[in-house]
PDB file of N, CA and C in Angstrom:
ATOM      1  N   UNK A   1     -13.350  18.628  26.074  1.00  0.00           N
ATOM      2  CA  UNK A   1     -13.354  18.086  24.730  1.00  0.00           C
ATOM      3  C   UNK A   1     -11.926  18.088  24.182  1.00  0.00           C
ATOM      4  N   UNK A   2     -11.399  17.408  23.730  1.00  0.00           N
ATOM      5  CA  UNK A   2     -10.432  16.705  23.209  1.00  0.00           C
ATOM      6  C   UNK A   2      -9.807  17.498  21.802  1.00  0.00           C
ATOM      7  N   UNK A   3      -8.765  18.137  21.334  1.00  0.00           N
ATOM      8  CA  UNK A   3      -8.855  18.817  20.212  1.00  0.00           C
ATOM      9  C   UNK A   3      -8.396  17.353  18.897  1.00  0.00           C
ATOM     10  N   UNK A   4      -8.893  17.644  18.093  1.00  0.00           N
ATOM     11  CA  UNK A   4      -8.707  16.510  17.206  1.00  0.00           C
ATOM     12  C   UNK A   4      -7.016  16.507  16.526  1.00  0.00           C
ATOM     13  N   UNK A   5      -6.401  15.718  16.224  1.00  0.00           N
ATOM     14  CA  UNK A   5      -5.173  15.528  15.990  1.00  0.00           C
ATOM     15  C   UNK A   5      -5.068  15.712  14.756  1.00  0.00           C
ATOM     16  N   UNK A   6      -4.063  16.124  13.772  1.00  0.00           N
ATOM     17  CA  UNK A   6      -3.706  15.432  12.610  1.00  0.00           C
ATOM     18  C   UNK A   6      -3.185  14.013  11.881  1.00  0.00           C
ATOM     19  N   UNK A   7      -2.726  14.023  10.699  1.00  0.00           N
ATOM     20  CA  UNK A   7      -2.619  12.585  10.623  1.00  0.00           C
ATOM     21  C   UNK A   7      -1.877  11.915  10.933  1.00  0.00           C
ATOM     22  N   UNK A   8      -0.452  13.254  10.809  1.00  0.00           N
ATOM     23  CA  UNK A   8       1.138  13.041  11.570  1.00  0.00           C
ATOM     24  C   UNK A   8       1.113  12.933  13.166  1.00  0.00           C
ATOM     25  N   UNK A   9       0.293  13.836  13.539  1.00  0.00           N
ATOM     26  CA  UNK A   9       0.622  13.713  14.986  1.00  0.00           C
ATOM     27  C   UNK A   9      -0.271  12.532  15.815  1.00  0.00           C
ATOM     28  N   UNK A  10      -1.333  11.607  15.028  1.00  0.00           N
ATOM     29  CA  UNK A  10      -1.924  10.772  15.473  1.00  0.00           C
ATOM     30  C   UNK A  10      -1.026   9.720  15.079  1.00  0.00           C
ATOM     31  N   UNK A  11      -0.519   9.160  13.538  1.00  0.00           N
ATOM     32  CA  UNK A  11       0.343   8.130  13.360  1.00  0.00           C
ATOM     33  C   UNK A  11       1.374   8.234  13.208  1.00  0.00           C
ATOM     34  N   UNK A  12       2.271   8.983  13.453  1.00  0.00           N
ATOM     35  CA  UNK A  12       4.110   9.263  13.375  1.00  0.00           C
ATOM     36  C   UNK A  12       4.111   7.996  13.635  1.00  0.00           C
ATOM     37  N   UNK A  13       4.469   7.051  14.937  1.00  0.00           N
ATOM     38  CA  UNK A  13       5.349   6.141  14.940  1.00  0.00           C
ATOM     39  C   UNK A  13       5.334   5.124  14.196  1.00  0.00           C
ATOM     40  N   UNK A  14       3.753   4.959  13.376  1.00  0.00           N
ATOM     41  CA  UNK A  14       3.511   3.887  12.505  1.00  0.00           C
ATOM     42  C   UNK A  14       4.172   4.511  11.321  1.00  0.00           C
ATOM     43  N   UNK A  15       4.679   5.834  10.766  1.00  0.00           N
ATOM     44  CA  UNK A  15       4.978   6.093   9.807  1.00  0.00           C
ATOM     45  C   UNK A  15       6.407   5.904  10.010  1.00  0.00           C
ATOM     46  N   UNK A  16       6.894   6.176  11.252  1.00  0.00           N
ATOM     47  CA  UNK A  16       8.318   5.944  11.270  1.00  0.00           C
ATOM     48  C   UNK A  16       9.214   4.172  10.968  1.00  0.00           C
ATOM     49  N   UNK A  17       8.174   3.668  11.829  1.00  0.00           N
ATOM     50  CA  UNK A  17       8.042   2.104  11.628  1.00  0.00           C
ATOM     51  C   UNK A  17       8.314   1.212  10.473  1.00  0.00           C
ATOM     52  N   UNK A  18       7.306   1.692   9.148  1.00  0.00           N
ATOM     53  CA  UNK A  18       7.272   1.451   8.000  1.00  0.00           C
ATOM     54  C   UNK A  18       8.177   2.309   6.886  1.00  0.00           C
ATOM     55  N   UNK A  19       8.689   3.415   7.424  1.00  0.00           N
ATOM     56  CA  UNK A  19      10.147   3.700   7.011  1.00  0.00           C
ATOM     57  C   UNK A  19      10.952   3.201   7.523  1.00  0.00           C
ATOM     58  N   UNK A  20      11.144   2.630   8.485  1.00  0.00           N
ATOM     59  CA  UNK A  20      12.531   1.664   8.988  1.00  0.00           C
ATOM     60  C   UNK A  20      12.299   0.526   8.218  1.00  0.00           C
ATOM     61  N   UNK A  21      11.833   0.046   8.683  1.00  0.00           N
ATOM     62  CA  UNK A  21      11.260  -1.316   7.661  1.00  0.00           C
ATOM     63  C   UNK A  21      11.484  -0.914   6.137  1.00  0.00           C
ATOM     64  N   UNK A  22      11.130  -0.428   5.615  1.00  0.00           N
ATOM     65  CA  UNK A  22      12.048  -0.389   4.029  1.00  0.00           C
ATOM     66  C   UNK A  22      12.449   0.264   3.559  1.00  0.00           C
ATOM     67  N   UNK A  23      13.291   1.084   4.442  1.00  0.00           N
ATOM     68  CA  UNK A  23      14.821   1.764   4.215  1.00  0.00           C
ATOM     69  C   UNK A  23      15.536   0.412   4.288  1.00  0.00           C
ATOM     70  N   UNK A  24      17.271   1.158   3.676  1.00  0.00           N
ATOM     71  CA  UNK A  24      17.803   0.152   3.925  1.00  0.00           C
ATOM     72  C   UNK A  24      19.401   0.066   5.187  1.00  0.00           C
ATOM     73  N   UNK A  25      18.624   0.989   5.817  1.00  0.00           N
ATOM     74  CA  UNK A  25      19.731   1.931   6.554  1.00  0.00           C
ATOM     75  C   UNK A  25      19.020   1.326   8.126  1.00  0.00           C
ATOM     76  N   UNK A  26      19.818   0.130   9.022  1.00  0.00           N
ATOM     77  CA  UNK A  26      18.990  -0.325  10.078  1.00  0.00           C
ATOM     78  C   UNK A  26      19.960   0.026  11.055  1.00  0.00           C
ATOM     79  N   UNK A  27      19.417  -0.407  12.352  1.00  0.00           N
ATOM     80  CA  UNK A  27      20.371  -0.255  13.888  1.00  0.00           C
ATOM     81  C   UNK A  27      21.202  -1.678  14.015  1.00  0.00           C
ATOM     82  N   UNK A  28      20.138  -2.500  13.298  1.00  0.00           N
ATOM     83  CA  UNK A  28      21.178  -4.090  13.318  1.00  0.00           C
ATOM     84  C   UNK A  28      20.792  -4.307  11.735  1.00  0.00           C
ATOM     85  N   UNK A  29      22.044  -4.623  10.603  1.00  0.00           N
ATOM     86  CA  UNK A  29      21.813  -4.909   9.258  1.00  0.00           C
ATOM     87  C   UNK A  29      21.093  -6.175   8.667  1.00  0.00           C
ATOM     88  N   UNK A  30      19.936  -5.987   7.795  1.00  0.00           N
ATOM     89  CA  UNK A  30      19.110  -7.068   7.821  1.00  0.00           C
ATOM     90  C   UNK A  30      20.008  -8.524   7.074  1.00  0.00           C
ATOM     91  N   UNK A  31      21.128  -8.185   6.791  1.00  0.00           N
ATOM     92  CA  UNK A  31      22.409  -9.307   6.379  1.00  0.00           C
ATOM     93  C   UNK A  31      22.254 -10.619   7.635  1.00  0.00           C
ATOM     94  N   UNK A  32      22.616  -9.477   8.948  1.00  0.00           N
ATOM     95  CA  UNK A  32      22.996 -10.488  10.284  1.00  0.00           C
ATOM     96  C   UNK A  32      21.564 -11.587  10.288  1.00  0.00           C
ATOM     97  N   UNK A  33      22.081 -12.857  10.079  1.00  0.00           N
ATOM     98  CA  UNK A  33      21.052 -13.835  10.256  1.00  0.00           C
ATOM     99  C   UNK A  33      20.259 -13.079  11.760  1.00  0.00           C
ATOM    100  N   UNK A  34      18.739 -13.541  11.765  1.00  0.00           N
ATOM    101  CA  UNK A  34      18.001 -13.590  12.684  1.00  0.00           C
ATOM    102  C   UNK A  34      17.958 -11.884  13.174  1.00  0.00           C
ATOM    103  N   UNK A  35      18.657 -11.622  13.786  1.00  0.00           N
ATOM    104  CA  UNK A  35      18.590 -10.513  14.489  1.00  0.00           C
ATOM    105  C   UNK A  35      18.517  -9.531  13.651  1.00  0.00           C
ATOM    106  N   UNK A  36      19.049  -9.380  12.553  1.00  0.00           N
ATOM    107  CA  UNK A  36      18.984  -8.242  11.742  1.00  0.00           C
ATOM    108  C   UNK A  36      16.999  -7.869  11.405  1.00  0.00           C
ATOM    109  N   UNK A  37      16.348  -9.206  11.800  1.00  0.00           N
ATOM    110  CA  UNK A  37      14.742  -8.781  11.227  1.00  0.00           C
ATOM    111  C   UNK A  37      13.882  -8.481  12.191  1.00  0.00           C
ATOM    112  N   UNK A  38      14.913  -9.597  13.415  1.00  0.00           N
ATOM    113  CA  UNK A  38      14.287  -9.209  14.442  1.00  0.00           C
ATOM    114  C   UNK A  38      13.838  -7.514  15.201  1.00  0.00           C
ATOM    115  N   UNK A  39      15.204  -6.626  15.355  1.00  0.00           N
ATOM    116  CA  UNK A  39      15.180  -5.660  15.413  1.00  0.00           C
ATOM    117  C   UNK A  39      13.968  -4.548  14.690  1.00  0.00           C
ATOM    118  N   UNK A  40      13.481  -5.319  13.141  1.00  0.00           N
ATOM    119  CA  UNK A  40      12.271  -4.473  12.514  1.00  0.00           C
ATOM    120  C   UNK A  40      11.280  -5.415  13.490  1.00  0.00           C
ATOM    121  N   UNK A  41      10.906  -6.325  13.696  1.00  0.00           N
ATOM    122  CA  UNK A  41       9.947  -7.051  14.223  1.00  0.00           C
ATOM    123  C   UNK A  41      10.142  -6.059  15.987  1.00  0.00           C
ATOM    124  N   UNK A  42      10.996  -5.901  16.174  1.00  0.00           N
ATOM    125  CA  UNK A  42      10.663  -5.136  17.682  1.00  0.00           C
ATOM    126  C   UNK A  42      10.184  -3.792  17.212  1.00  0.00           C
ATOM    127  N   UNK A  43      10.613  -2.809  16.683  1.00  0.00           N
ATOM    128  CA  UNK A  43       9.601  -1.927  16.368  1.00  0.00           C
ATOM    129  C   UNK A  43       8.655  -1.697  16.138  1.00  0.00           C
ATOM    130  N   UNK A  44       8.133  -2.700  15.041  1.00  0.00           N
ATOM    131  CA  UNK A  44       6.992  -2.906  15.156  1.00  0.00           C
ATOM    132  C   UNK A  44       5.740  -3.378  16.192  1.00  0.00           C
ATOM    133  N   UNK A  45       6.303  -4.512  16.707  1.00  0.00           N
ATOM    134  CA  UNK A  45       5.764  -4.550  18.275  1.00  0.00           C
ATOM    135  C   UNK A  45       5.606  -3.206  19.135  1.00  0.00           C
ATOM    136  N   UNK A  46       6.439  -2.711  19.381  1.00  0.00           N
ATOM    137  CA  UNK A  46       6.292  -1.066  19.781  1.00  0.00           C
ATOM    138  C   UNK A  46       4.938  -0.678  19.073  1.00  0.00           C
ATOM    139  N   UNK A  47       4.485  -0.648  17.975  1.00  0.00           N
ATOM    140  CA  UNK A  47       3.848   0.282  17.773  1.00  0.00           C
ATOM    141  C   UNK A  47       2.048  -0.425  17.674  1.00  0.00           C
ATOM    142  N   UNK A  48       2.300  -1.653  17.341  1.00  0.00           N
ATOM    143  CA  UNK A  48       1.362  -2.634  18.094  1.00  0.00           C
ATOM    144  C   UNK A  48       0.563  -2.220  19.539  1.00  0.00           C
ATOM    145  N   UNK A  49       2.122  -2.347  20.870  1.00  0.00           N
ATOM    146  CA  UNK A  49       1.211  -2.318  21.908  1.00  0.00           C
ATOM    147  C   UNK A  49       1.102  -0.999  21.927  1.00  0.00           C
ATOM    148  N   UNK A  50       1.826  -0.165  21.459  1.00  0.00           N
ATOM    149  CA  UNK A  50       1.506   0.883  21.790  1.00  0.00           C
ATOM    150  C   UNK A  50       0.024   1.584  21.644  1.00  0.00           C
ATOM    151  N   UNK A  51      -0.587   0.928  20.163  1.00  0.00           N
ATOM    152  CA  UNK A  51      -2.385   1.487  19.497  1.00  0.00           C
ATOM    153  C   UNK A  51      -2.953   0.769  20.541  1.00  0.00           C
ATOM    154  N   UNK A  52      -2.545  -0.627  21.249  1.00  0.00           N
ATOM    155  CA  UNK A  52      -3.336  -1.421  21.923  1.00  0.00           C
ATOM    156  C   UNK A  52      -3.470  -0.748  23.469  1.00  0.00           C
ATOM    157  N   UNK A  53      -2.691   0.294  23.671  1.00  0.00           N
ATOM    158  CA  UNK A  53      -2.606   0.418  25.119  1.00  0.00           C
ATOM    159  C   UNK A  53      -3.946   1.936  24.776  1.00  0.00           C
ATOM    160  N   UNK A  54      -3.259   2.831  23.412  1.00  0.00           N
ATOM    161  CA  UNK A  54      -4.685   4.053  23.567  1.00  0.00           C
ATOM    162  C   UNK A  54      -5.893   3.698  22.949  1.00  0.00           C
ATOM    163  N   UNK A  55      -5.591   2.365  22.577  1.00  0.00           N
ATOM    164  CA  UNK A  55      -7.465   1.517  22.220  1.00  0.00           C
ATOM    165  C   UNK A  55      -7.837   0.991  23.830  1.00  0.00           C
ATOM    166  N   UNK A  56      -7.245   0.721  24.499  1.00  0.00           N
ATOM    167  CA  UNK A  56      -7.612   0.232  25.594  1.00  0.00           C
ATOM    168  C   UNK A  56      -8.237   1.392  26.693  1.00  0.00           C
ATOM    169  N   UNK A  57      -7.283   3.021  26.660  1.00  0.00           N
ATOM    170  CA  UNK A  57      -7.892   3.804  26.915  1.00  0.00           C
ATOM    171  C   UNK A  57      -8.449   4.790  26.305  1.00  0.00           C
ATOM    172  N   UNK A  58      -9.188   4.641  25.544  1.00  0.00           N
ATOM    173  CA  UNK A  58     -10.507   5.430  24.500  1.00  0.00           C
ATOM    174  C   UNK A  58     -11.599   4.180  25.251  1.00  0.00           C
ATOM    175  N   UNK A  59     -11.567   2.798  24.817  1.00  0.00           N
ATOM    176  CA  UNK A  59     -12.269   2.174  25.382  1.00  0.00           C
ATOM    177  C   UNK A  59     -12.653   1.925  27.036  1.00  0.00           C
ATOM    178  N   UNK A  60     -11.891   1.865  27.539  1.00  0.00           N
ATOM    179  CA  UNK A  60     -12.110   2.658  29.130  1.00  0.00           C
ATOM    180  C   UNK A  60     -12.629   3.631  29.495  1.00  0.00           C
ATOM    181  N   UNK A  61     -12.522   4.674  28.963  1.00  0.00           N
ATOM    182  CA  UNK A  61     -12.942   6.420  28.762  1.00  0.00           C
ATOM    183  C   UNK A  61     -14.252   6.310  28.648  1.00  0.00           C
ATOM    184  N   UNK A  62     -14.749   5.247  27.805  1.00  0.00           N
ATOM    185  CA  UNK A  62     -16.432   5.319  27.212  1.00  0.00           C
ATOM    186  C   UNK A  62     -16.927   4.620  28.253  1.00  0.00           C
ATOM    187  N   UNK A  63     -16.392   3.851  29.222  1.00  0.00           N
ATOM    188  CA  UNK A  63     -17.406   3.004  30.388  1.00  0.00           C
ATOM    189  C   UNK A  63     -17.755   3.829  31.266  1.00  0.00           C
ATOM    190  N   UNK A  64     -19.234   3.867  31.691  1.00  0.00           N
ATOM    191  CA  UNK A  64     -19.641   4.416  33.075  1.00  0.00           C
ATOM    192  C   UNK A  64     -20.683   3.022  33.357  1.00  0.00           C
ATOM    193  N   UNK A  65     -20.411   3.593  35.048  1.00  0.00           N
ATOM    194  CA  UNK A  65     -20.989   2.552  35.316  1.00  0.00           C
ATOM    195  C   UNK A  65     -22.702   2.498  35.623  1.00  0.00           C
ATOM    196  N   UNK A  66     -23.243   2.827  34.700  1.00  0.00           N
ATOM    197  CA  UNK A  66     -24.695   3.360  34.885  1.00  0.00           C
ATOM    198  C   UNK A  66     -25.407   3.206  33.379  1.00  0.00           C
ATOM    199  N   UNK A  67     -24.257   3.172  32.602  1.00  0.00           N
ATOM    200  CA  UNK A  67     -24.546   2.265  31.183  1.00  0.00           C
ATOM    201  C   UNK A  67     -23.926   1.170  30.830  1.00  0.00           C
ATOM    202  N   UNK A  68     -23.390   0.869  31.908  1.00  0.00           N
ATOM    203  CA  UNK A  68     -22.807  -0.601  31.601  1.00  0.00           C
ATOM    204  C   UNK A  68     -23.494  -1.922  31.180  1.00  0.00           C
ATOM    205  N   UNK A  69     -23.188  -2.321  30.176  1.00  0.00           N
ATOM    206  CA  UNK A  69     -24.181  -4.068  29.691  1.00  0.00           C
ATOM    207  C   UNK A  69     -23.719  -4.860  30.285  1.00  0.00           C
ATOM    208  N   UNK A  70     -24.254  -5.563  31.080  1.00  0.00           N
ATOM    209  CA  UNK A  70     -23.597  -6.843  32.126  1.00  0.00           C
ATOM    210  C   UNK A  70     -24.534  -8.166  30.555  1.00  0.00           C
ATOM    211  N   UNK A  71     -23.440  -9.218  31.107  1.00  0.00           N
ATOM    212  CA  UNK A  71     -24.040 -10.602  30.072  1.00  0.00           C
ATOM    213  C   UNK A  71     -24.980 -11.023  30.175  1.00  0.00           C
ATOM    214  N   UNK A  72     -25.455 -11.292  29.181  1.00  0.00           N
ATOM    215  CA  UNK A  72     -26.806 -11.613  28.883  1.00  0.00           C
ATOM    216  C   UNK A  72     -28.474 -10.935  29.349  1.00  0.00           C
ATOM    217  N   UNK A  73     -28.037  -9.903  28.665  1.00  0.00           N
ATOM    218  CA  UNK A  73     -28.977  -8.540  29.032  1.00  0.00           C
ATOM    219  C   UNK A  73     -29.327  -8.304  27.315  1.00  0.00           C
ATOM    220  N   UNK A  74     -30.069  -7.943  27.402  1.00  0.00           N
ATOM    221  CA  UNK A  74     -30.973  -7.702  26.290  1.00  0.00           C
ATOM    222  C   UNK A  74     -30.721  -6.122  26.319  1.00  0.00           C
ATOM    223  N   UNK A  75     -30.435  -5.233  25.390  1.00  0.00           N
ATOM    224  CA  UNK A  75     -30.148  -4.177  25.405  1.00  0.00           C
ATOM    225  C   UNK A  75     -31.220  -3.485  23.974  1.00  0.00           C
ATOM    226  N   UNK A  76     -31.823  -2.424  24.313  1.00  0.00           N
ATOM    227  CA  UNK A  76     -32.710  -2.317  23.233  1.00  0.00           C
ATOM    228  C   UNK A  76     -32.045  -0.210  23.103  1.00  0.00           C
TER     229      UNK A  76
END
């Protein structure tokens, strides 16, 4: 069994994310045409695939293959 997380240690990077994003203190200055937003737009992506990769395994975790719903099965 799994010990349950807190709120920091489950979303830090989304919290870090959305403090970069509106601070005004960046790695590339949001002045520099294009790249300056881009750089928040890559972080954010980071943290995108990142929920998408431990939604993908929580959702993996729950398949066995002995309760599996194949298509078009009527499941009661």
């Amino acid at each position: 069994m799994e010990k349950k997380k807190s709120f920091f240690q489950e979303y830090w990077l989304l919290i870090v994310v959305i403090l970069y994003i509106l601070l005004p203190v960046d790695l590339i200055p949001d002045r520099v045409p294009l790249l300056g937003t881009l750089d928040d737009a890559g972080l954010l992506l980071v943290h995108i695939l990142t929920e998408y990769g431990r939604w993908r395994g929580r959702s993996e975790g729950m398949k066995t293959s002995s309760s599996e719903v194949r298509e078009g099965e009527i499941v009661e």
